[in-house]
Protein backbone atom coordinates (compact mmCIF):
# COMPACT_ATOMS: atom_id res chain seq x y z
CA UNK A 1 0.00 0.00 0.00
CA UNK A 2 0.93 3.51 -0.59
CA UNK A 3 0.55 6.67 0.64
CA UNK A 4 -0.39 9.65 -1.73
CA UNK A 5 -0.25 12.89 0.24
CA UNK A 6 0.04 16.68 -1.13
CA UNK A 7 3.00 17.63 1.47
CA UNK A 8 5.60 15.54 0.68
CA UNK A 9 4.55 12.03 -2.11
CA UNK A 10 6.19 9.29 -1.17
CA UNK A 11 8.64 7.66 -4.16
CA UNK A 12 6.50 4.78 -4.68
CA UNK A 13 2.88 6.52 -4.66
CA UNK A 14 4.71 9.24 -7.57
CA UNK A 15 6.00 6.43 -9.18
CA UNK A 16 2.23 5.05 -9.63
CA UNK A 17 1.12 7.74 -10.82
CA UNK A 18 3.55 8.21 -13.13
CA UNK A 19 2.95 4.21 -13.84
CA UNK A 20 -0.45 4.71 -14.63
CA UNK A 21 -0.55 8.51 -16.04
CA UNK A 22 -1.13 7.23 -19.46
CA UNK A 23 -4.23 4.83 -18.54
CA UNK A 24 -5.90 7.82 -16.65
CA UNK A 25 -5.61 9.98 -19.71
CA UNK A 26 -7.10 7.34 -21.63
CA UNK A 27 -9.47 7.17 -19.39
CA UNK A 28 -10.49 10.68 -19.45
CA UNK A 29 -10.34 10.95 -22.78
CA UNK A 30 -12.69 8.01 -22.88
CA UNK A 31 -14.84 9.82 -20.71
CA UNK A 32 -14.64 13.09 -22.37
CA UNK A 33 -15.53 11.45 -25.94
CA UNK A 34 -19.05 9.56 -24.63
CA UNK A 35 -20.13 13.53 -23.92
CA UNK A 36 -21.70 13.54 -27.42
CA UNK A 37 -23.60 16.91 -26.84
CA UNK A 38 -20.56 19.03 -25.93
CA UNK A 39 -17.20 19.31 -25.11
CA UNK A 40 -16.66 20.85 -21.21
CA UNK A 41 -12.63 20.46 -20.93
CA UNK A 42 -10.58 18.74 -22.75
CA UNK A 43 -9.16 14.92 -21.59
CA UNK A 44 -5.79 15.81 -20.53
CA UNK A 45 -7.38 19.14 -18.61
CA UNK A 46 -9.86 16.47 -16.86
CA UNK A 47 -7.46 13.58 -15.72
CA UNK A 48 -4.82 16.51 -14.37
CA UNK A 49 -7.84 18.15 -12.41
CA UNK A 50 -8.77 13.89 -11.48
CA UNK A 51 -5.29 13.40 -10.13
CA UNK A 52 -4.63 17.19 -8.31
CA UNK A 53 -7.76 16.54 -6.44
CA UNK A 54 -6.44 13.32 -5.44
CA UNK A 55 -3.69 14.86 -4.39
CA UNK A 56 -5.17 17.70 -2.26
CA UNK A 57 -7.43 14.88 -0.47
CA UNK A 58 -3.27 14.79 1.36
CA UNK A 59 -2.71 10.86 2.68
CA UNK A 60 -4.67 8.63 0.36
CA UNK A 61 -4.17 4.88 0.56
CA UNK A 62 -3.78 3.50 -2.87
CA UNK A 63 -3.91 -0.34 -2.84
CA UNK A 64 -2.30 -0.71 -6.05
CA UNK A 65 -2.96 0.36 -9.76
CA UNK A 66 -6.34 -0.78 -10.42
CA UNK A 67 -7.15 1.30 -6.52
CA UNK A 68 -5.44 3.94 -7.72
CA UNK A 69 -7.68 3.87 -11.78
CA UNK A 70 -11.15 3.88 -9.56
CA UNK A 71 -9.90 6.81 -7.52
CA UNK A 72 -9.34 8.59 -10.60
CA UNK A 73 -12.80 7.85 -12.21
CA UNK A 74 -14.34 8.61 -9.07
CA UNK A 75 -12.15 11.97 -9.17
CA UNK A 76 -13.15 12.55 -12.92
CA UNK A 77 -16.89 12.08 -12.33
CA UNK A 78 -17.10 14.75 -9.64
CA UNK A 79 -15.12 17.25 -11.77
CA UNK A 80 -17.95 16.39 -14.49
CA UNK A 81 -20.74 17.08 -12.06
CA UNK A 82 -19.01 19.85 -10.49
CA UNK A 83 -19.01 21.28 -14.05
CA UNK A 84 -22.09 21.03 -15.08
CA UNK A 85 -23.52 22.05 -11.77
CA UNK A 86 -21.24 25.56 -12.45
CA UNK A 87 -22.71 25.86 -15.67
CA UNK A 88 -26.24 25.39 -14.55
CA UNK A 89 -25.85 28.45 -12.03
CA UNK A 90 -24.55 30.21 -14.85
CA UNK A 91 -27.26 29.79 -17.46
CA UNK A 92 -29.60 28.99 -14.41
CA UNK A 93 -30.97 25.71 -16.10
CA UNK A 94 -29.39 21.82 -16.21
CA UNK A 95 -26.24 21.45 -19.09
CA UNK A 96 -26.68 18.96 -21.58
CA UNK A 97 -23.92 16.49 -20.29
CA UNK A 98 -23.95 13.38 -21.06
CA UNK A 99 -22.29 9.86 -21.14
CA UNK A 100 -23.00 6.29 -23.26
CA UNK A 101 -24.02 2.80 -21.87
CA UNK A 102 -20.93 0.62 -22.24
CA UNK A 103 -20.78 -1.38 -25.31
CA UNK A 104 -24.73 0.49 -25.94
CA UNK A 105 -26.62 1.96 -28.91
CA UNK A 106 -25.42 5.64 -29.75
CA UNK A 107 -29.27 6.31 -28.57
CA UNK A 108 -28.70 4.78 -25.04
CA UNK A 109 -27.55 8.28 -23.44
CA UNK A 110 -27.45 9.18 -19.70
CA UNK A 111 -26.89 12.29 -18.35
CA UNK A 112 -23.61 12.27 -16.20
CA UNK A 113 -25.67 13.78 -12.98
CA UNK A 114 -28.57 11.21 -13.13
CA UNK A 115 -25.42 8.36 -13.28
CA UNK A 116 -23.30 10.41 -10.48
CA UNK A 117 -26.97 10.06 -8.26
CA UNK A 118 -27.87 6.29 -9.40
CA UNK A 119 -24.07 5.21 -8.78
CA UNK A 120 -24.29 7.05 -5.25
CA UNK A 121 -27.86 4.80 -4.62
CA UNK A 122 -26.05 1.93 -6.06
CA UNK A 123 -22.77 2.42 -3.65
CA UNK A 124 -25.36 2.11 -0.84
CA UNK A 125 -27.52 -0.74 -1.60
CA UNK A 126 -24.26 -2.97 -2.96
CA UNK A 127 -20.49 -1.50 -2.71
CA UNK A 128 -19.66 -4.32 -4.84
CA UNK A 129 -21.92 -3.88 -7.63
CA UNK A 130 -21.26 -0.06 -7.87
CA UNK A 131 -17.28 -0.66 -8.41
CA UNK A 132 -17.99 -3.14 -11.72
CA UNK A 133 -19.91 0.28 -12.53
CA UNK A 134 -17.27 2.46 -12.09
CA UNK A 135 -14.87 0.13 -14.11
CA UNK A 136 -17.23 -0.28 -17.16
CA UNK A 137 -19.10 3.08 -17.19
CA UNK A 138 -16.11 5.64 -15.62
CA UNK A 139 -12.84 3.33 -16.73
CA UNK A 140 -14.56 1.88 -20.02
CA UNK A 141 -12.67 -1.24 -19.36
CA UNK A 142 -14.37 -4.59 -20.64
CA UNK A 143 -15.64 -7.32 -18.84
CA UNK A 144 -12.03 -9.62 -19.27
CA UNK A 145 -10.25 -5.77 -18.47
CA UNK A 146 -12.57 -4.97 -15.00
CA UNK A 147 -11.86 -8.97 -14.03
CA UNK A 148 -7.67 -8.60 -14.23
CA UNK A 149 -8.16 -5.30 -13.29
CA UNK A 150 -10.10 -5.94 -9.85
CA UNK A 151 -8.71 -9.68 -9.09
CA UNK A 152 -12.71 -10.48 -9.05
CA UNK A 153 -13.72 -14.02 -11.70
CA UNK A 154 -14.87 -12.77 -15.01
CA UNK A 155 -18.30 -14.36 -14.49
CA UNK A 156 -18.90 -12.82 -11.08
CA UNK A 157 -18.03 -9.28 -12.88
CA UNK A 158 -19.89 -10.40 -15.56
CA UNK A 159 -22.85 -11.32 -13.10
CA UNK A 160 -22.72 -8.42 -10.90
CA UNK A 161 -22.51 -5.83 -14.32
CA UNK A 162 -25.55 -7.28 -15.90
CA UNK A 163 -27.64 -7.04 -12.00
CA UNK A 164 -25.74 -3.46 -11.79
CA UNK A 165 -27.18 -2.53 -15.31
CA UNK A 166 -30.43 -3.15 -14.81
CA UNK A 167 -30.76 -2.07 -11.27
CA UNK A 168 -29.57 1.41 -13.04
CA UNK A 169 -31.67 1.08 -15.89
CA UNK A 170 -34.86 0.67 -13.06
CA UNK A 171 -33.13 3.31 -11.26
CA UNK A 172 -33.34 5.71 -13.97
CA UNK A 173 -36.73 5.12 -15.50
CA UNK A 174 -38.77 4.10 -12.17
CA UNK A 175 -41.95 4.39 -14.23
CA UNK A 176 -40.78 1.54 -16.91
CA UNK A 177 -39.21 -0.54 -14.28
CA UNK A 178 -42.16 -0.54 -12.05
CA UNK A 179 -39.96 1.35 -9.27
CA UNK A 180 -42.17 4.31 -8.72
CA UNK A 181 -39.13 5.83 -5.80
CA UNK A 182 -36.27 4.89 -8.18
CA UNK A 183 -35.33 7.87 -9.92
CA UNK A 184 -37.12 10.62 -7.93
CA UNK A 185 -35.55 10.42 -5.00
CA UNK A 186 -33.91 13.35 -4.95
CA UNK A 187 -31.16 12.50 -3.03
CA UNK A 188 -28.25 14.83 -2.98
């Protein structure tokens, strides 16, 4: 394990992210490209804001690579939402930010707020469920690429995505679902 703090980094927690700066631009730039209705920052802007946040946080744990890749999509997605919620103020009404389904249709679009809340949900009724989510939907990895990635058997990620899914999907349109307290919670 190793400590990332803002005073003084360690060797080895610099050394990961150094390690693994590449993967969380990709990530970001991932990220970035699923916002098909406009462009808010640019990737590399996004995953330096991800990892300077991480930083000011001062004495982080990171468990290893695939620890320190969820931090950073964790970090990402609250830049996003803190981004959209600043432009709301400023043109007083909700951005158009939004984000694909893994592996979906071009039509299957989600705005990046309505995932942030439905992940949050998620994180409370099932930890584990939420971090396949934050592989596939924040880190884009695959099935195979979340299994190495979290040490967890490719059918139990592969189990626990398709549950995840459509607990979101029931999340997100209570009325379809049945789930008439789903998505209007509001929660925040």
């Amino acid at each position: 394990m190793t400590q990332l703090r803002a005073d003084t980094p360690d060797d080895a927690a610099s050394a990961l992210l150094a390690q693994s700066y590449e993967e969380v631009r990709r990530v970001a730039h991932r990220i970035i490209a699923s916002d098909s209705q406009r462009k808010v920052m640019q990737a590399t802007e996004l995953a330096h804001e991800a990892i300077l946040r991480l930083i000011a946080l001062n004495r982080i744990e990171i468990q290893g690579r695939a620890h320190l890749l969820a931090l950073a999509a964790q970090s990402m997605r609250r830049v996003l939402i803190d981004e959209a919620r600043k432009a709301a103020a400023a043109k007083r009404r909700m951005p158009d930010m939004v984000t694909s389904w893994p592996e979906g249709a071009a039509d299957q679009l989600i705005g990046i707020e309505d995932l942030d809340r439905a992940l949050r949900a998620l994180e409370r009724v099932s930890p584990d469920h939420a971090q396949v989510v934050e592989l596939r939907f924040m880190l884009g990895l695959t099935v195979e690429e979340a299994s190495r990635a979290s040490n967890i058997a490719e059918r139990t990620i592969k189990r626990r995505w398709q549950t995840a899914r459509a607990w979101l999907l029931d999340f997100l349109n209570p009325h379809a679902g049945g789930n008439e307290s789903g998505g209007g919670d509001g929660d925040d």
